[in-house]
Protein backbone atom coordinates (compact mmCIF):
# COMPACT_ATOMS: atom_id res chain seq x y z
CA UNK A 1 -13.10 8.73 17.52
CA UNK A 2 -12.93 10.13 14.13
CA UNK A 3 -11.52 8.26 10.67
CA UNK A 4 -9.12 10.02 8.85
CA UNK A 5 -10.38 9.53 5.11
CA UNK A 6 -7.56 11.17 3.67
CA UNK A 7 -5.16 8.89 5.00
CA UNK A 8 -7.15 5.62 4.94
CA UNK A 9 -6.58 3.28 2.07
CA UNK A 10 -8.49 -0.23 1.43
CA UNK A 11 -6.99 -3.29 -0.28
CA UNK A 12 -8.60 -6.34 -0.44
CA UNK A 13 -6.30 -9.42 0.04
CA UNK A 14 -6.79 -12.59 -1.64
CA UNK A 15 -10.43 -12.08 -3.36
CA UNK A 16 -13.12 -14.69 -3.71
CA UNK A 17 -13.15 -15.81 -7.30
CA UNK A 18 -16.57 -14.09 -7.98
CA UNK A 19 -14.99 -10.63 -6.86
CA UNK A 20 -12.16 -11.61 -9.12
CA UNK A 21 -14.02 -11.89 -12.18
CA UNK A 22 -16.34 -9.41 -11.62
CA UNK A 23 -12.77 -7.38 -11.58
CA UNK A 24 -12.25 -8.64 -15.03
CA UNK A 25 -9.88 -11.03 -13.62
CA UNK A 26 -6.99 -8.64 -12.74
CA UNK A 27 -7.32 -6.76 -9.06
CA UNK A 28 -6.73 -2.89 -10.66
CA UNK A 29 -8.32 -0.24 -8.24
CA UNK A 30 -9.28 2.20 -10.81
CA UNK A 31 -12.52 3.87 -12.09
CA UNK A 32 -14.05 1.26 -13.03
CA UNK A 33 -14.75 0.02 -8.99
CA UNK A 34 -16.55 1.91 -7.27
CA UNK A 35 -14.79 3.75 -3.91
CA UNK A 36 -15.88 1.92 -0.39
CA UNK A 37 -18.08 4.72 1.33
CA UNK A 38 -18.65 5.31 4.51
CA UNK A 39 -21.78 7.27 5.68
CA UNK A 40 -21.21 9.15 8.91
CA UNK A 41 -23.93 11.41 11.12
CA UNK A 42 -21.42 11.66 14.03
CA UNK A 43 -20.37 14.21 15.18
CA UNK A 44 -23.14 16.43 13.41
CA UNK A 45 -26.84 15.98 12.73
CA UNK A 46 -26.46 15.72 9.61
CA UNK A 47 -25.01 12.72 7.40
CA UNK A 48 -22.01 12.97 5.78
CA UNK A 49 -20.26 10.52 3.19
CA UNK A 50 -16.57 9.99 3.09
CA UNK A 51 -14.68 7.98 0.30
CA UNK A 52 -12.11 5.89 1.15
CA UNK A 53 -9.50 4.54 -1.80
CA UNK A 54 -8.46 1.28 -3.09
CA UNK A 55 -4.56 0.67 -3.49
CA UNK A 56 -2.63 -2.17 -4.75
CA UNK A 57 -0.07 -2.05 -2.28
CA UNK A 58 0.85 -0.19 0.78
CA UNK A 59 3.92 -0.21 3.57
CA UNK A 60 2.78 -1.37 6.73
CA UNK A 61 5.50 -1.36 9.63
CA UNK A 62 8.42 -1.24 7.16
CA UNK A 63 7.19 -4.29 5.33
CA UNK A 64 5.41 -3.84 1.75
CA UNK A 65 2.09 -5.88 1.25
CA UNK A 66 0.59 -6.57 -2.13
CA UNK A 67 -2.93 -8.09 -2.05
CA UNK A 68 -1.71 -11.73 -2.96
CA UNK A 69 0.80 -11.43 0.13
CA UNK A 70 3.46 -12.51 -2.30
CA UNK A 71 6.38 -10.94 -0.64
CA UNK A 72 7.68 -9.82 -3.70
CA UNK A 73 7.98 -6.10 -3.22
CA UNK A 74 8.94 -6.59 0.03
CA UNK A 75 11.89 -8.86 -1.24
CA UNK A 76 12.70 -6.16 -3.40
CA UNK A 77 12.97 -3.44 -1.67
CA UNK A 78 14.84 -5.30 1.04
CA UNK A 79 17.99 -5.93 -1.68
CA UNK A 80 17.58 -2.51 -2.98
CA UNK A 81 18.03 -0.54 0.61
CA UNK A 82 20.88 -3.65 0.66
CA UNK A 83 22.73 -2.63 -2.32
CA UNK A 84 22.49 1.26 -1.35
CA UNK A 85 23.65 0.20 2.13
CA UNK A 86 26.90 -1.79 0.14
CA UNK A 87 27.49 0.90 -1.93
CA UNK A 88 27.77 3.36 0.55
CA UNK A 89 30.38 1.02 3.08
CA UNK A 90 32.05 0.55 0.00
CA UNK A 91 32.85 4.21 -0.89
CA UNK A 92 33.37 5.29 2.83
CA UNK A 93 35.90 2.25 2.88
CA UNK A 94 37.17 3.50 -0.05
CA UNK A 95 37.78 6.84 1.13
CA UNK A 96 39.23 6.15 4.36
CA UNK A 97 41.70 4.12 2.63
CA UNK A 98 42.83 6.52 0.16
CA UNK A 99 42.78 9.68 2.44
C-alpha cells in the first residue's frame, strides 16, 4: 500500500499549548513550520522522502473541519448552498408562474 503525497494533507486539531506558542500563538501552516516528512525505502532499495502539507481546513464527507472543530465553516457553507438552493426554487417558481 502506497501514500499518495500529493493528495495527503495534515492538520493538527486542537494543539497542546506548547505547540501553540511555539506557533506564535496563531495555528498558520506556512513557511515558517516545517512540512511533516515521511521517509520511505518501500518499494525500492533506496530511501525516499515525501512531504506532506499542513492546511487549515479541509472537507471531509461533505462536512468542513477547521482545526478548533468550531463548526463555523461548516455552518456557513450549509446557509450558503441554502440560499443558492432558495434562489433557484424561487426563480423556477417564478417562471412557471409567469410562462
Amino acid at each position: 500500500m502506497q501514500i499518495n503525497t500529493q493528495k495527503t494533507k495534515i492538520m493538527a486539531f486542537f494543539e497542546i499549548p506548547s505547540l501553540h506558542k511555539a506557533h506564535g500563538g496563531q495555528h498558520r501552516p506556512g513557511p515558517t513550520l516545517s512540512p511533516i516528512h515521511i521517509h520511505a525505502p518501500f518499494p525500492t532499495s533506496f530511501s525516499c522522502c515525501y512531504i506532506i502539507t499542513e492546511v487549515l481546513q479541509f472537507e471531509y464527507l461533505g462536512l468542513i473541519l477547521d482545526p478548533k472543530l468550531t463548526m463555523h465553516l461548516a455552518t456557513t457553507e450549509a446557509i450558503r448552498r441554502a440560499a443558492h438552493g432558495q434562489s433557484v426554487t424561487q426563480a423556477v417558481s417564478y417562471s412557471l408562474h409567469y410562462d
